[in-house]
PDB file of N, CA and C in Angstrom:
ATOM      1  N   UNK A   1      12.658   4.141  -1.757  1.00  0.00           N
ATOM      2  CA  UNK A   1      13.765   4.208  -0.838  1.00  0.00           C
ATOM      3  C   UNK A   1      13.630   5.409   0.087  1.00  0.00           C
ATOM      4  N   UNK A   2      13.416   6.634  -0.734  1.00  0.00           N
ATOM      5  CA  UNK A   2      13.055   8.134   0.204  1.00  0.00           C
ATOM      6  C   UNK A   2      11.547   8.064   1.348  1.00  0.00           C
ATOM      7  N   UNK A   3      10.531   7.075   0.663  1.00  0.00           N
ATOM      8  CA  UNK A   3       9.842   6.805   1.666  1.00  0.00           C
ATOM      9  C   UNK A   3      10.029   6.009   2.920  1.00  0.00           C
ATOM     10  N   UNK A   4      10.623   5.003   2.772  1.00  0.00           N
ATOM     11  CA  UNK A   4      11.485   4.229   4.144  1.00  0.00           C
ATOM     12  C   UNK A   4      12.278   4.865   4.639  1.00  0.00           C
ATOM     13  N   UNK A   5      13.023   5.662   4.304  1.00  0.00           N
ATOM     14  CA  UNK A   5      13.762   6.525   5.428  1.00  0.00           C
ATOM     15  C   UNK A   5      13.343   8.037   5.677  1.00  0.00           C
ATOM     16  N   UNK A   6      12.307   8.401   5.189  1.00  0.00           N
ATOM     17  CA  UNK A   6      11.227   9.475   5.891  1.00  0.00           C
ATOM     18  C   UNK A   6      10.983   8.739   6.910  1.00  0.00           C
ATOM     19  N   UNK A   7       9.847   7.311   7.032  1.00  0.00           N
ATOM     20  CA  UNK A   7       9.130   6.601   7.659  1.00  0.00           C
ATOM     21  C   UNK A   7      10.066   6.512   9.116  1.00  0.00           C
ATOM     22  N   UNK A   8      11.199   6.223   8.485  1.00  0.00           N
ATOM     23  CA  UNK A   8      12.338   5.620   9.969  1.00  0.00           C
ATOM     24  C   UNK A   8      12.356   6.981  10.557  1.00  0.00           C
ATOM     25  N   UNK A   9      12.592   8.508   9.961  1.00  0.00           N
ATOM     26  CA  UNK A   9      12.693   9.239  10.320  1.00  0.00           C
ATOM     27  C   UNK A   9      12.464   9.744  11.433  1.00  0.00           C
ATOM     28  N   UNK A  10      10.670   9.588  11.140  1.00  0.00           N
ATOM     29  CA  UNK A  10       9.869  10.100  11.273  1.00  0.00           C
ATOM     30  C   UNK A  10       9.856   9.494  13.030  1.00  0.00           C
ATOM     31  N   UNK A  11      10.031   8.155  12.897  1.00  0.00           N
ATOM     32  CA  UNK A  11      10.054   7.293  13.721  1.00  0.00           C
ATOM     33  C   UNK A  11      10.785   8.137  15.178  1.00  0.00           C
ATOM     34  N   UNK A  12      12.014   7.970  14.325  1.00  0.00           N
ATOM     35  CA  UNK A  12      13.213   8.433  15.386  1.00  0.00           C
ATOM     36  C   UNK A  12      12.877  10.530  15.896  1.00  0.00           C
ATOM     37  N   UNK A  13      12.043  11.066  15.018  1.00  0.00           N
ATOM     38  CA  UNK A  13      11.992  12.655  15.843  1.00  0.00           C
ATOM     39  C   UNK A  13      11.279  12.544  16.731  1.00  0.00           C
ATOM     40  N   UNK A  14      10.087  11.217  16.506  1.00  0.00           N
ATOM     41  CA  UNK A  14       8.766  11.263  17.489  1.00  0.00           C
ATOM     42  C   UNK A  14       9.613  11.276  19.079  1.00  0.00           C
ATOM     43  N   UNK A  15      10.643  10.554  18.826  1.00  0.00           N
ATOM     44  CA  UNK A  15      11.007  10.373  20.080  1.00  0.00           C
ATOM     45  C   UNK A  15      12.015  11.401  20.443  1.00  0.00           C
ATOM     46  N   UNK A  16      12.144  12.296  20.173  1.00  0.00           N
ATOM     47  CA  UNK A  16      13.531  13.341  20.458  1.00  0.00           C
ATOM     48  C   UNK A  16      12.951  14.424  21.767  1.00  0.00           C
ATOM     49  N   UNK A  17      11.956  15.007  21.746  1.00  0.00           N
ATOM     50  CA  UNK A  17      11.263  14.963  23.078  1.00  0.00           C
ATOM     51  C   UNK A  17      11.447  14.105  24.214  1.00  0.00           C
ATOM     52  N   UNK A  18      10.726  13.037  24.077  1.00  0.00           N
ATOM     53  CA  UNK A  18      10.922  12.191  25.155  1.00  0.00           C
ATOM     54  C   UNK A  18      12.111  11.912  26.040  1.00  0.00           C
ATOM     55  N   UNK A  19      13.533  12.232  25.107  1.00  0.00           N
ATOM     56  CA  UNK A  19      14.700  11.692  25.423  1.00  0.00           C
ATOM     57  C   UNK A  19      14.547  13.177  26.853  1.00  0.00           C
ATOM     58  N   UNK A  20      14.073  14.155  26.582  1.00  0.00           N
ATOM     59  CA  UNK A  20      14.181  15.546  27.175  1.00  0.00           C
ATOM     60  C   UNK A  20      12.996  15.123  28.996  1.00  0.00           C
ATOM     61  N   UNK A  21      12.695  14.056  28.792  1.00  0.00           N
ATOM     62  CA  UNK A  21      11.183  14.232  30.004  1.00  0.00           C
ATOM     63  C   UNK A  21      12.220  13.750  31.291  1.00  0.00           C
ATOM     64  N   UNK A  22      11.955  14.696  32.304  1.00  0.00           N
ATOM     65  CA  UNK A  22      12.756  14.274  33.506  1.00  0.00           C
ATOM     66  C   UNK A  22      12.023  12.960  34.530  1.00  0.00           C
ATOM     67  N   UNK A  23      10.721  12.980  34.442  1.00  0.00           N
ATOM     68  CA  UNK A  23      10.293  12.005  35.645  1.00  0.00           C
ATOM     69  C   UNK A  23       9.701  10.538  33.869  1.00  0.00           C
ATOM     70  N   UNK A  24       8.916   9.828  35.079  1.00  0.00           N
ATOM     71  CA  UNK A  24       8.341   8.319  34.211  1.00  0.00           C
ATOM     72  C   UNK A  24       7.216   8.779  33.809  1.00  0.00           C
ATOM     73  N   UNK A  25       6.448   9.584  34.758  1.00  0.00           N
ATOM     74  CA  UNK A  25       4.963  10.233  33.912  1.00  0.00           C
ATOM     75  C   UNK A  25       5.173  10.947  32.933  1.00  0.00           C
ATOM     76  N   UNK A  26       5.828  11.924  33.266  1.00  0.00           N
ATOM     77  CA  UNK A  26       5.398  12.788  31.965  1.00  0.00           C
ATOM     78  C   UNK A  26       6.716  11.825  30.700  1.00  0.00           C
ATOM     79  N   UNK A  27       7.485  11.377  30.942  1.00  0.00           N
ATOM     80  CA  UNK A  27       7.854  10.258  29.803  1.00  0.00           C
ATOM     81  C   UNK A  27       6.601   9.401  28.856  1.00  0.00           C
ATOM     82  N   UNK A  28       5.910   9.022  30.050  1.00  0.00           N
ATOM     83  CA  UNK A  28       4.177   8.315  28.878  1.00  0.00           C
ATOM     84  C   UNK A  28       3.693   9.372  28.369  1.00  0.00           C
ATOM     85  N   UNK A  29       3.458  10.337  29.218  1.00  0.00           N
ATOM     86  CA  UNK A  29       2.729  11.759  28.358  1.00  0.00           C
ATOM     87  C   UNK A  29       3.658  11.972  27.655  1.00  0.00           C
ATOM     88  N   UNK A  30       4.872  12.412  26.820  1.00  0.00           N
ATOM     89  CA  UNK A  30       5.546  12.750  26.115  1.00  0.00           C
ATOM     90  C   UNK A  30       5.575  11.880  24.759  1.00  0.00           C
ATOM     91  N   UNK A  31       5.918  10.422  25.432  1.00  0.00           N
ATOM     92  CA  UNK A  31       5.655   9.499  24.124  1.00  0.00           C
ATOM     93  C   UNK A  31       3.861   9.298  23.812  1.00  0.00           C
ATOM     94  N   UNK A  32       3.053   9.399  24.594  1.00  0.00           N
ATOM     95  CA  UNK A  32       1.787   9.001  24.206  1.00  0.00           C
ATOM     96  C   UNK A  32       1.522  10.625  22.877  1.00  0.00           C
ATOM     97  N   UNK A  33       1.966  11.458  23.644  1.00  0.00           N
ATOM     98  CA  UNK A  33       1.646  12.934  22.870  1.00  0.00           C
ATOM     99  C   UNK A  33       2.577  12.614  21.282  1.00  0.00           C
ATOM    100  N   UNK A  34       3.351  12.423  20.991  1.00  0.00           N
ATOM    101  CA  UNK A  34       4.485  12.301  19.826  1.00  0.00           C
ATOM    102  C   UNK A  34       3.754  11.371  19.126  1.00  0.00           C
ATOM    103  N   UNK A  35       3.504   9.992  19.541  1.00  0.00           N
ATOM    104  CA  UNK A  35       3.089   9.046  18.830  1.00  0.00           C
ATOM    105  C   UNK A  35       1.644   9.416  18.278  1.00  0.00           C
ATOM    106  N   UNK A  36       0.983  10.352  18.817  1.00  0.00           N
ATOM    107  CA  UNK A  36      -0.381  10.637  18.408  1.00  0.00           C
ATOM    108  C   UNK A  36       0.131  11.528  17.185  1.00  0.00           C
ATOM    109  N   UNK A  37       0.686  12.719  17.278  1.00  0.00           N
ATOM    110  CA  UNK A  37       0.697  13.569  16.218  1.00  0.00           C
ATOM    111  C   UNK A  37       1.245  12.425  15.333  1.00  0.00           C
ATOM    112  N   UNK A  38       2.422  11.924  15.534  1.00  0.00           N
ATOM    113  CA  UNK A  38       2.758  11.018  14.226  1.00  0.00           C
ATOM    114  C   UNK A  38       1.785  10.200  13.341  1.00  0.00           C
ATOM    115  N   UNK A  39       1.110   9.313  14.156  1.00  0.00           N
ATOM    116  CA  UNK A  39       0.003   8.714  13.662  1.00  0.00           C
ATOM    117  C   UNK A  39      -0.971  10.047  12.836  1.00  0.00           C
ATOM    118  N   UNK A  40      -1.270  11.178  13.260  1.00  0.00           N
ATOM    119  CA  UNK A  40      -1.978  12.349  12.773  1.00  0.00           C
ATOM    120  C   UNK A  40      -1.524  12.141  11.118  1.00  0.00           C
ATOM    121  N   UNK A  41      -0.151  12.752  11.406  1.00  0.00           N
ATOM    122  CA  UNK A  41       0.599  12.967  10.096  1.00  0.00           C
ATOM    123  C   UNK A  41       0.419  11.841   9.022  1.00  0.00           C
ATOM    124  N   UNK A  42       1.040  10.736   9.743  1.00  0.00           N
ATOM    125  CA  UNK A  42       0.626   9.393   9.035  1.00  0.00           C
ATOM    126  C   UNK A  42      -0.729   9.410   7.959  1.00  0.00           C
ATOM    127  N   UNK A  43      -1.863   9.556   9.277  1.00  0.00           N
ATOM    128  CA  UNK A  43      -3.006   9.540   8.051  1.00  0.00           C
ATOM    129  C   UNK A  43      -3.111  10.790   7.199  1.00  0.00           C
ATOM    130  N   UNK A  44      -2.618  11.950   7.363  1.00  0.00           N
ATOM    131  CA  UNK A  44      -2.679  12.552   6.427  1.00  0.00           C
ATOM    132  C   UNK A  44      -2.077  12.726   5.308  1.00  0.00           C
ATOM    133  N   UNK A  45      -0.710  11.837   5.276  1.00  0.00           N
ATOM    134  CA  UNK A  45       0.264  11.278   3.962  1.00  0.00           C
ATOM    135  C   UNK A  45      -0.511  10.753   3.256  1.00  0.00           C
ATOM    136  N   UNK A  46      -1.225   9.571   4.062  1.00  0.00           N
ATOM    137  CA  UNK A  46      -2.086   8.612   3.023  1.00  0.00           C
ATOM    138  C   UNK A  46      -2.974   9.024   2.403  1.00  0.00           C
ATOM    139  N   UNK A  47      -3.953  10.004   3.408  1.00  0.00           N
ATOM    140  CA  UNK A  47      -5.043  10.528   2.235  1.00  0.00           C
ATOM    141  C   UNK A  47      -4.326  11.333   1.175  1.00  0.00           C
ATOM    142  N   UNK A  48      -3.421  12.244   1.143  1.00  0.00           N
ATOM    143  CA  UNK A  48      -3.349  12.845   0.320  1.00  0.00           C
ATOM    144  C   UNK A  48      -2.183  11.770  -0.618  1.00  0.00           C
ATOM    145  N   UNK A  49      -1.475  11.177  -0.822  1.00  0.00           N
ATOM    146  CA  UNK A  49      -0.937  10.378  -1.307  1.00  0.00           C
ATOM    147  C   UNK A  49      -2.026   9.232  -2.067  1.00  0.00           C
ATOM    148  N   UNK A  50      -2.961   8.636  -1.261  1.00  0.00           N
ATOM    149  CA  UNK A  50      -4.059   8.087  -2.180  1.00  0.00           C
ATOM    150  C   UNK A  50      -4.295   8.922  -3.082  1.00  0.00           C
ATOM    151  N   UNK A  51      -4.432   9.863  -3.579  1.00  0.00           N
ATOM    152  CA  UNK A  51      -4.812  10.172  -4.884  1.00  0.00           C
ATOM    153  C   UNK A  51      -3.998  10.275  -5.787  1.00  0.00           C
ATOM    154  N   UNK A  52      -2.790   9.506  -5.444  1.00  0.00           N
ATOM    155  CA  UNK A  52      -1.967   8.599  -6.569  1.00  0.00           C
ATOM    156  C   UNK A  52      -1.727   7.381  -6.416  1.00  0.00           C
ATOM    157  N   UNK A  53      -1.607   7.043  -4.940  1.00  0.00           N
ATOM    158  CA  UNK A  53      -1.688   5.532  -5.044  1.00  0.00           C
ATOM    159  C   UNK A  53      -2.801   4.281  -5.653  1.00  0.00           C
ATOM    160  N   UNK A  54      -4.423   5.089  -5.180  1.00  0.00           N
ATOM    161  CA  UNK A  54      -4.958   4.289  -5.401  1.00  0.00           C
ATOM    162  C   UNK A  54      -5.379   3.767  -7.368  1.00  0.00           C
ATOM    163  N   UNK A  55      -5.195   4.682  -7.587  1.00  0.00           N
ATOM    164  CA  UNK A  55      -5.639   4.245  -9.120  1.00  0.00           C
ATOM    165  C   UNK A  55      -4.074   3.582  -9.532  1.00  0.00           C
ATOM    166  N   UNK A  56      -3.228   4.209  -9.100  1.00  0.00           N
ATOM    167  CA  UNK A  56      -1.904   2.802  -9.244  1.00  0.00           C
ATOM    168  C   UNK A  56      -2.172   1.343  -8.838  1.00  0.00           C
ATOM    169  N   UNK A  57      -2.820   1.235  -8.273  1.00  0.00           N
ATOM    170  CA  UNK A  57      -2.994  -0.391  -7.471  1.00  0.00           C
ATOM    171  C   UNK A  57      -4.429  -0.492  -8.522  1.00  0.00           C
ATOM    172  N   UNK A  58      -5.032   0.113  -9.109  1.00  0.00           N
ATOM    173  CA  UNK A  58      -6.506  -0.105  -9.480  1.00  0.00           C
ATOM    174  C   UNK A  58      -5.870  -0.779 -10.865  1.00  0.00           C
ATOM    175  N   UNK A  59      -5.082   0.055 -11.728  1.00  0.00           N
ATOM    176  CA  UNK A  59      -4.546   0.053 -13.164  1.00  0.00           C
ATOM    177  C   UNK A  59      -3.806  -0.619 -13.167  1.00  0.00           C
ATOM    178  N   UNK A  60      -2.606  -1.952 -11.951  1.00  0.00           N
ATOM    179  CA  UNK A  60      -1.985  -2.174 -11.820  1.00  0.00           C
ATOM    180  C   UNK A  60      -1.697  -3.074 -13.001  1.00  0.00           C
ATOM    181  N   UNK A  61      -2.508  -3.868 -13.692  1.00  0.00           N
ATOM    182  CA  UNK A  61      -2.571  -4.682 -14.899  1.00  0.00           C
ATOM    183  C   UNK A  61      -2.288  -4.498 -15.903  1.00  0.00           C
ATOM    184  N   UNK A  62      -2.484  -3.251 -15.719  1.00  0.00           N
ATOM    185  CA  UNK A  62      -1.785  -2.132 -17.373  1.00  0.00           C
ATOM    186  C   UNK A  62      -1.079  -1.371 -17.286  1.00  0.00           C
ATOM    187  N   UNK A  63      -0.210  -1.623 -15.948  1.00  0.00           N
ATOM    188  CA  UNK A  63       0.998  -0.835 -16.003  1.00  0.00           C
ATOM    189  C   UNK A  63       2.290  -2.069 -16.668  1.00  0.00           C
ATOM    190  N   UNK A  64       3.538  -1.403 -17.595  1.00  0.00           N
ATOM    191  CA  UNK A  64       4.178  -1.628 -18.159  1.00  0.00           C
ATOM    192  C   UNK A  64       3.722  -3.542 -18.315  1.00  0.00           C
ATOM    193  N   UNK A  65       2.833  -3.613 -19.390  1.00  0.00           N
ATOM    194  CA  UNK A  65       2.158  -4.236 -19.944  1.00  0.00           C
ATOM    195  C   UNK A  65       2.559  -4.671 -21.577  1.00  0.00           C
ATOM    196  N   UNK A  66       3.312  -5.122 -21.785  1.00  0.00           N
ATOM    197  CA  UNK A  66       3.588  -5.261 -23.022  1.00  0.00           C
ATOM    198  C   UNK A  66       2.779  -6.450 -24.162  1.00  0.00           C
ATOM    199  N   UNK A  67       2.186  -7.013 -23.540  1.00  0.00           N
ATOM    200  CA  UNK A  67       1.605  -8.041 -24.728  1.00  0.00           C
ATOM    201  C   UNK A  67       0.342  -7.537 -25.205  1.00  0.00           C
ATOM    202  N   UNK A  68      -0.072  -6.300 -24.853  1.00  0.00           N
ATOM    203  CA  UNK A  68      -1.011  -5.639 -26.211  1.00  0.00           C
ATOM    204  C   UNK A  68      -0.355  -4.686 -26.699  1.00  0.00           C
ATOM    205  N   UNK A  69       1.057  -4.820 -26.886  1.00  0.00           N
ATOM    206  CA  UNK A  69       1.888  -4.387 -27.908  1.00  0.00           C
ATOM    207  C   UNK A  69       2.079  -4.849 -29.138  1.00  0.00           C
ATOM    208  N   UNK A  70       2.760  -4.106 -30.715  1.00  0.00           N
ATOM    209  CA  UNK A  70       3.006  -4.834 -31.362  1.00  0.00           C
ATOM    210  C   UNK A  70       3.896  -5.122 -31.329  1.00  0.00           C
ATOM    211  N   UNK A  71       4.536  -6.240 -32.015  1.00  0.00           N
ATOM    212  CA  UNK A  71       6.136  -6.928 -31.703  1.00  0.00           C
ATOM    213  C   UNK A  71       7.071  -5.590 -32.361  1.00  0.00           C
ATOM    214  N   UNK A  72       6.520  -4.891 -33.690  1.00  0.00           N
ATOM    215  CA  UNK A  72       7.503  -3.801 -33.757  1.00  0.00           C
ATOM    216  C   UNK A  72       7.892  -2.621 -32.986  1.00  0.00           C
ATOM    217  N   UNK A  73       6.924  -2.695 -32.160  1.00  0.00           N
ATOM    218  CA  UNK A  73       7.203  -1.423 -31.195  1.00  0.00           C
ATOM    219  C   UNK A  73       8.470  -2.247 -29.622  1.00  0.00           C
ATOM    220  N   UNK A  74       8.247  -3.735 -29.857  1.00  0.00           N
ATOM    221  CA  UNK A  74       9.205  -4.092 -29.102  1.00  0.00           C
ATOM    222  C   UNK A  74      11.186  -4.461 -29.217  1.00  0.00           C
ATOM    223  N   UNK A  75      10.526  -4.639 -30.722  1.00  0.00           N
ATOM    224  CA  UNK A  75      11.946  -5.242 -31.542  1.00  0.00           C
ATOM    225  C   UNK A  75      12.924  -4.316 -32.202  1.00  0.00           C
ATOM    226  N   UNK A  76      13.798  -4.425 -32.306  1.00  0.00           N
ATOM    227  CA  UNK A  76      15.057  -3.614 -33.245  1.00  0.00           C
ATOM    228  C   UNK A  76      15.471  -4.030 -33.854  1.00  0.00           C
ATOM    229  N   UNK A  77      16.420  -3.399 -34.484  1.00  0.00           N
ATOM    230  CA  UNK A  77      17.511  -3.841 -35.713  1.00  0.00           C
ATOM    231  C   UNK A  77      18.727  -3.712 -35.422  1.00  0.00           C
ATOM    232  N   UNK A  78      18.962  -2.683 -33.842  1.00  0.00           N
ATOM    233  CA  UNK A  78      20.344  -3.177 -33.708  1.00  0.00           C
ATOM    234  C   UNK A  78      20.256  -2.025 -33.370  1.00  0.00           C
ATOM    235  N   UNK A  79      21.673  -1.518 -32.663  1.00  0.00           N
ATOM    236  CA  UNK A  79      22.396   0.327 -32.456  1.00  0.00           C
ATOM    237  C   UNK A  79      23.386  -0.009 -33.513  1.00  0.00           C
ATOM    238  N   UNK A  80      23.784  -0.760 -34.001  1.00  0.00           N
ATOM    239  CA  UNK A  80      24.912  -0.602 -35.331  1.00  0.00           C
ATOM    240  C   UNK A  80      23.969  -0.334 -36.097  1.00  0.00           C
ATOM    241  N   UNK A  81      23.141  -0.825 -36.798  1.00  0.00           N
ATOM    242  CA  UNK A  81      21.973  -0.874 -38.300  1.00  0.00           C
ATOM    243  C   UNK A  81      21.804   0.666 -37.911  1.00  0.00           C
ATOM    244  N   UNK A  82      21.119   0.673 -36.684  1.00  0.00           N
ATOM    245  CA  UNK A  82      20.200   2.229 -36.366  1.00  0.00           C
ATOM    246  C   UNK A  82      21.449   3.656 -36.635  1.00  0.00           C
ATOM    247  N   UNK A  83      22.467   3.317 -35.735  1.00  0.00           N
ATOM    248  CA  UNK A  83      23.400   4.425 -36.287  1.00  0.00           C
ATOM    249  C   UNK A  83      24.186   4.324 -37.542  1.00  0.00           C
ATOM    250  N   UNK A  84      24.223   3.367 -38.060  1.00  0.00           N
ATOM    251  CA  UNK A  84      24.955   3.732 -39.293  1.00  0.00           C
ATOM    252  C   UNK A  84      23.647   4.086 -40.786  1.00  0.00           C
ATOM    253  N   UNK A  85      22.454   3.572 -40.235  1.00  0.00           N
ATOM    254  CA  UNK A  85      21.126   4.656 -41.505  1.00  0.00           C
ATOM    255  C   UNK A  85      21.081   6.110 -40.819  1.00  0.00           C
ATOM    256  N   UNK A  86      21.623   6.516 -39.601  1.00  0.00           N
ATOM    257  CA  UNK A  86      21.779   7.668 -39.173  1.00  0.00           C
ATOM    258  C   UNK A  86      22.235   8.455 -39.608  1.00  0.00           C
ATOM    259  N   UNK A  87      23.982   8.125 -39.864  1.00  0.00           N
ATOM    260  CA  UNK A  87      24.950   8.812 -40.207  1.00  0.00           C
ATOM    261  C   UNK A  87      24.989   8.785 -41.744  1.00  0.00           C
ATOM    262  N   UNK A  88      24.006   7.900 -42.723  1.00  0.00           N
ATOM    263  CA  UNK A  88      24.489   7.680 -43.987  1.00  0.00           C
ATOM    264  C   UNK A  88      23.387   8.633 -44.521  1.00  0.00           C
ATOM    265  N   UNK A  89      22.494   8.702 -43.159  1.00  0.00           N
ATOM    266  CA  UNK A  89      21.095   9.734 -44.074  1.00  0.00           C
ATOM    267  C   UNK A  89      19.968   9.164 -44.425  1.00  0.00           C
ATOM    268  N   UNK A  90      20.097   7.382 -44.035  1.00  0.00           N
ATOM    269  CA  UNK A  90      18.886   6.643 -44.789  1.00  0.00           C
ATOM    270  C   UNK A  90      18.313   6.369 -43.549  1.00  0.00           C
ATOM    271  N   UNK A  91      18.071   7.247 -42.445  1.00  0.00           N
ATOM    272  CA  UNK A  91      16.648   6.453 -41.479  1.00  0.00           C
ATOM    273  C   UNK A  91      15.474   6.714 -41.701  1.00  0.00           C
ATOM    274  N   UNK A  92      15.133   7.964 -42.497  1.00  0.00           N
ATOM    275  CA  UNK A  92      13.655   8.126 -42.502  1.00  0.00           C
ATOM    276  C   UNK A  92      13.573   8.328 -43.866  1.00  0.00           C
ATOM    277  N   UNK A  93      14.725   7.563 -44.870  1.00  0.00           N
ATOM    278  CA  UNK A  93      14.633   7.604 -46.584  1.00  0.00           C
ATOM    279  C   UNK A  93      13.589   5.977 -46.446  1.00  0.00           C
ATOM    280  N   UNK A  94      12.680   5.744 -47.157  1.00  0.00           N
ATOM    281  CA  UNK A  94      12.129   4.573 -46.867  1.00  0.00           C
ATOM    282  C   UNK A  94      12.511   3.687 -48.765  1.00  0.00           C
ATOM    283  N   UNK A  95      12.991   4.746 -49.409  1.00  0.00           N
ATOM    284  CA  UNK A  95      13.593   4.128 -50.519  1.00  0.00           C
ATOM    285  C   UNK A  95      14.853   3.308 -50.581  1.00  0.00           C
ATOM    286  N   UNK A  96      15.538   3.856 -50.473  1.00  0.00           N
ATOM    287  CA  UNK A  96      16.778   3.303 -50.022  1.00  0.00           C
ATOM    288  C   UNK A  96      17.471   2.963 -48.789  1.00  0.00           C
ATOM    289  N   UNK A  97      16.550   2.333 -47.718  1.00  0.00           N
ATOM    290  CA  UNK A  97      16.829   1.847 -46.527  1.00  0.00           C
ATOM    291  C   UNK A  97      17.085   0.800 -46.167  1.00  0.00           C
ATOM    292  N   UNK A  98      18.281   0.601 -45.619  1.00  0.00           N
ATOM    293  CA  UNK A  98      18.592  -0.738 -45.001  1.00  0.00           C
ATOM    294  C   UNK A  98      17.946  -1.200 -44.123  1.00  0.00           C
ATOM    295  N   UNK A  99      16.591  -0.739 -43.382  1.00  0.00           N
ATOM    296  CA  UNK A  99      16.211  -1.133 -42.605  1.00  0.00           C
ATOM    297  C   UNK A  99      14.463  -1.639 -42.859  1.00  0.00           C
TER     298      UNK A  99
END
């Protein structure tokens, strides 16, 4: 969400100059000049941002991946079961556990 409205941002300062150019020429020179640094900036988000994006898109298969899970690491017994071996003292008694 914070990246789309940087992006729009970014959009809308390029032009805050321009609004300032008195004749039509230097209006193209003003926007041609803005839109260049932006584009500048641009690629330099990405390179430095690729070195988290890209192995995100690489690993994308094993991100939140659950079926080389085991089913117990997916399943419960409940927030009633879980807090009441809490409060009775039996969650990590494996003798006398309700669970």
């Amino acid at each position: 969400m914070y990246g789309y409205m940087a992006f729009i941002s970014l959009g809308v300062l390029a032009l805050v100059e321009v609004a300032r150019g008195p004749t039509l020429s230097s209006l193209a020179q003003a926007i041609g000049r803005q839109w260049l640094r932006l584009m500048v900036l641009l690629l330099l988000v990405s390179v430095v941002t690729s070195y988290f994006l890209i192995p995100f898109v690489v690993d994308l298969s094993y991100v939140n991946n659950t079926q080389t899970l085991l089913p117990i690491f997916k399943d419960s017994f409940g927030h009633s079961v879980v807090l009441r071996s809490l409060v009775e003292g039996d969650l990590f008694d494996f003798t006398g556990s309700r669970l």
